[in-house]
C-alpha atoms as a PDB file:
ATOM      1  CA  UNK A   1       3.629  -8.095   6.566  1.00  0.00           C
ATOM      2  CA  UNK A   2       1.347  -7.105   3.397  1.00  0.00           C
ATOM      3  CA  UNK A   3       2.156 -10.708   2.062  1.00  0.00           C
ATOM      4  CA  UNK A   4       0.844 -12.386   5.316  1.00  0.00           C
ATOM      5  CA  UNK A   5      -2.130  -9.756   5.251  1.00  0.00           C
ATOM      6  CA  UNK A   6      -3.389 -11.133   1.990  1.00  0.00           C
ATOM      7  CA  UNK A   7      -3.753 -14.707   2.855  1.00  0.00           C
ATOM      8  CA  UNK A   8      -5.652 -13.284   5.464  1.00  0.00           C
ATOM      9  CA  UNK A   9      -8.118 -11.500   3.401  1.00  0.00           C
ATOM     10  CA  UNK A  10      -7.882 -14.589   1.024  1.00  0.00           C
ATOM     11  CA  UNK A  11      -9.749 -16.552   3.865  1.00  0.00           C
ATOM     12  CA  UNK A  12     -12.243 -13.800   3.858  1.00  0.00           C
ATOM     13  CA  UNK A  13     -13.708 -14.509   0.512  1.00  0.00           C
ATOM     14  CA  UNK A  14     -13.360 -18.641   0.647  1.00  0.00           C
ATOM     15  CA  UNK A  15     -15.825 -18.649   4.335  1.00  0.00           C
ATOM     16  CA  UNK A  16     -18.153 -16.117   2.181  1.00  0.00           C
ATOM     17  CA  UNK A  17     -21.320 -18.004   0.609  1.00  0.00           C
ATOM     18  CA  UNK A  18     -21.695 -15.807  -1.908  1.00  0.00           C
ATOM     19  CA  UNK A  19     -20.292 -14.242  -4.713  1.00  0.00           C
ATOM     20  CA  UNK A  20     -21.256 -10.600  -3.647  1.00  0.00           C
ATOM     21  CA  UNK A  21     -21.049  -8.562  -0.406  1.00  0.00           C
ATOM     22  CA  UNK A  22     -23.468  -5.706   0.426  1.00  0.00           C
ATOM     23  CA  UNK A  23     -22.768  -1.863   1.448  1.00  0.00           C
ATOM     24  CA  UNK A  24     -24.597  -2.669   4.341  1.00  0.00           C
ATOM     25  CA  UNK A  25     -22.921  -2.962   7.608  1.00  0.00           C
ATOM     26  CA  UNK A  26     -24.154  -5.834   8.764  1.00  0.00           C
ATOM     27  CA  UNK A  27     -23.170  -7.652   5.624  1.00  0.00           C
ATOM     28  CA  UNK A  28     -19.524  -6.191   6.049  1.00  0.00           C
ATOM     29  CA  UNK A  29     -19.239  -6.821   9.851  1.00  0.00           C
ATOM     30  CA  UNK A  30     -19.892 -10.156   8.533  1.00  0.00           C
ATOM     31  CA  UNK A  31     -17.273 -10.439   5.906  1.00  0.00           C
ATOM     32  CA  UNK A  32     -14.846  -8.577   7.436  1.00  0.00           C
ATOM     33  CA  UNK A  33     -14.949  -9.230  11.412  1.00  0.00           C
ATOM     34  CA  UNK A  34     -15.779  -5.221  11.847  1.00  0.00           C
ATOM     35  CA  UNK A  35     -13.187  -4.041   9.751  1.00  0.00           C
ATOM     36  CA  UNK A  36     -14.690  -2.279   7.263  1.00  0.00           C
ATOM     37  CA  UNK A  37     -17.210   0.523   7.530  1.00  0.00           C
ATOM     38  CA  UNK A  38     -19.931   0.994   5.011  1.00  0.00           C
ATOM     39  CA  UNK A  39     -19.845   4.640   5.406  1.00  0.00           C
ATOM     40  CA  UNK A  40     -16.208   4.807   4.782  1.00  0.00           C
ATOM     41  CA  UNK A  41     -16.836   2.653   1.214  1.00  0.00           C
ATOM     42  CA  UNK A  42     -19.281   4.529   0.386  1.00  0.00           C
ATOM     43  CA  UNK A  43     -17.180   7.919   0.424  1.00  0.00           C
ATOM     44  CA  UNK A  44     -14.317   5.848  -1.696  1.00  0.00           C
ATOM     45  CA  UNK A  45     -17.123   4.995  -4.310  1.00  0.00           C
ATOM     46  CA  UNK A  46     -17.804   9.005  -4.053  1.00  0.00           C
ATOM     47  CA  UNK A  47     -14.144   9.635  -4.811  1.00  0.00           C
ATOM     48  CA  UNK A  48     -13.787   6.999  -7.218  1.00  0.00           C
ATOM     49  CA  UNK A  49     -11.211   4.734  -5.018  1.00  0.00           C
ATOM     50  CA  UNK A  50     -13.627   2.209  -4.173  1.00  0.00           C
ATOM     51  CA  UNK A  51     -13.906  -1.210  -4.767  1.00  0.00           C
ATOM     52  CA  UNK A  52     -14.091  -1.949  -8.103  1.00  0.00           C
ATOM     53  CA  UNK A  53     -17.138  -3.252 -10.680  1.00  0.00           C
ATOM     54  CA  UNK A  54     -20.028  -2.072  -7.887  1.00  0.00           C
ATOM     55  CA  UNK A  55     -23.284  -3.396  -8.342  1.00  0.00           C
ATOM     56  CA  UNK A  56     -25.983  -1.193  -7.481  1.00  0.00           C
ATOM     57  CA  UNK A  57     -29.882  -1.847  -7.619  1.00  0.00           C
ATOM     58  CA  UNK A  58     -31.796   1.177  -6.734  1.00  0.00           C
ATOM     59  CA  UNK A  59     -30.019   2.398  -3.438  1.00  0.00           C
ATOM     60  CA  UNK A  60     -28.495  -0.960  -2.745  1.00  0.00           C
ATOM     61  CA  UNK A  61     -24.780  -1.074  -3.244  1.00  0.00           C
ATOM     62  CA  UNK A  62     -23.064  -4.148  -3.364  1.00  0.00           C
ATOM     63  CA  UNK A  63     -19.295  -5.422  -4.478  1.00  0.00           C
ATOM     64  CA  UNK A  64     -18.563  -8.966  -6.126  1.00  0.00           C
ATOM     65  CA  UNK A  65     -15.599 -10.893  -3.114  1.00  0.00           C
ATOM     66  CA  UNK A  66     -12.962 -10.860  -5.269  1.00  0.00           C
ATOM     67  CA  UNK A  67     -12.791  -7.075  -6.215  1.00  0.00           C
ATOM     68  CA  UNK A  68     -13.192  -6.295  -2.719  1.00  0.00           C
ATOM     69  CA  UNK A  69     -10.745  -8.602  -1.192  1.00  0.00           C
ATOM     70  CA  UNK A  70      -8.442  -6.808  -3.770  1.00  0.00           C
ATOM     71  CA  UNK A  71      -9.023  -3.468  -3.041  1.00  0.00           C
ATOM     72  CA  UNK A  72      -8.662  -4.197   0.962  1.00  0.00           C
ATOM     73  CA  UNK A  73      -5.414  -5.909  -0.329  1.00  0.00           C
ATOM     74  CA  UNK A  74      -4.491  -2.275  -1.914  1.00  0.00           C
ATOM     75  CA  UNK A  75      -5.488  -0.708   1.380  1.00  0.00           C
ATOM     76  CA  UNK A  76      -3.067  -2.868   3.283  1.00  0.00           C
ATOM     77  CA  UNK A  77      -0.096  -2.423   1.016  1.00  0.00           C
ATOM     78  CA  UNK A  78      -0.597   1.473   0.863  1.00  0.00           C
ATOM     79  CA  UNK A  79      -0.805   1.370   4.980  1.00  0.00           C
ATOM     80  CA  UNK A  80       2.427  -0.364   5.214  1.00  0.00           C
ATOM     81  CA  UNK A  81       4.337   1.293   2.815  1.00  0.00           C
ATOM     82  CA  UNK A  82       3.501   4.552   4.352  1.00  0.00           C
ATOM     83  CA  UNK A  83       5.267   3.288   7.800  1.00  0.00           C
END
């Protein structure tokens, strides 16, 4: 199921426009169809399991597609091998 998940996430980042996505919910609702919560990346940034290379500019937060994509990838795999 984790291999079907990532083509799925794959699509994600080729219908994004841009290279980055924001910590903004809006901008993830976007991305991810409601998925993700910007609260719940920003407490994985806290504990240092977030996405990796974050870009932040003042108070804005934002993560380049790819890392994302690859860390909702990680999320997926650790949910179904916990099953």
């Amino acid at each position: 199921m984790a291999e079907r998940n990532e083509g799925g996430l794959q699509k994600l980042a080729n219908n994004w426009s841009s290279p980055l996505v924001a910590r903004d919910q809006k901008q993830l609702d976007r991305f991810s169809g409601g998925i993700l919560n910007a609260r719940t990346l920003a407490n994985e940034d806290s504990l240092g399991t977030g996405p990796k290379n974050r870009i932040k500019i003042g108070k804005k937060v934002a993560y380049p597609v790819e890392s994302l994509i690859e860390w909702m990838q990680a999320k997926v795999a650790s949910s179904c091998s916990n099953q």
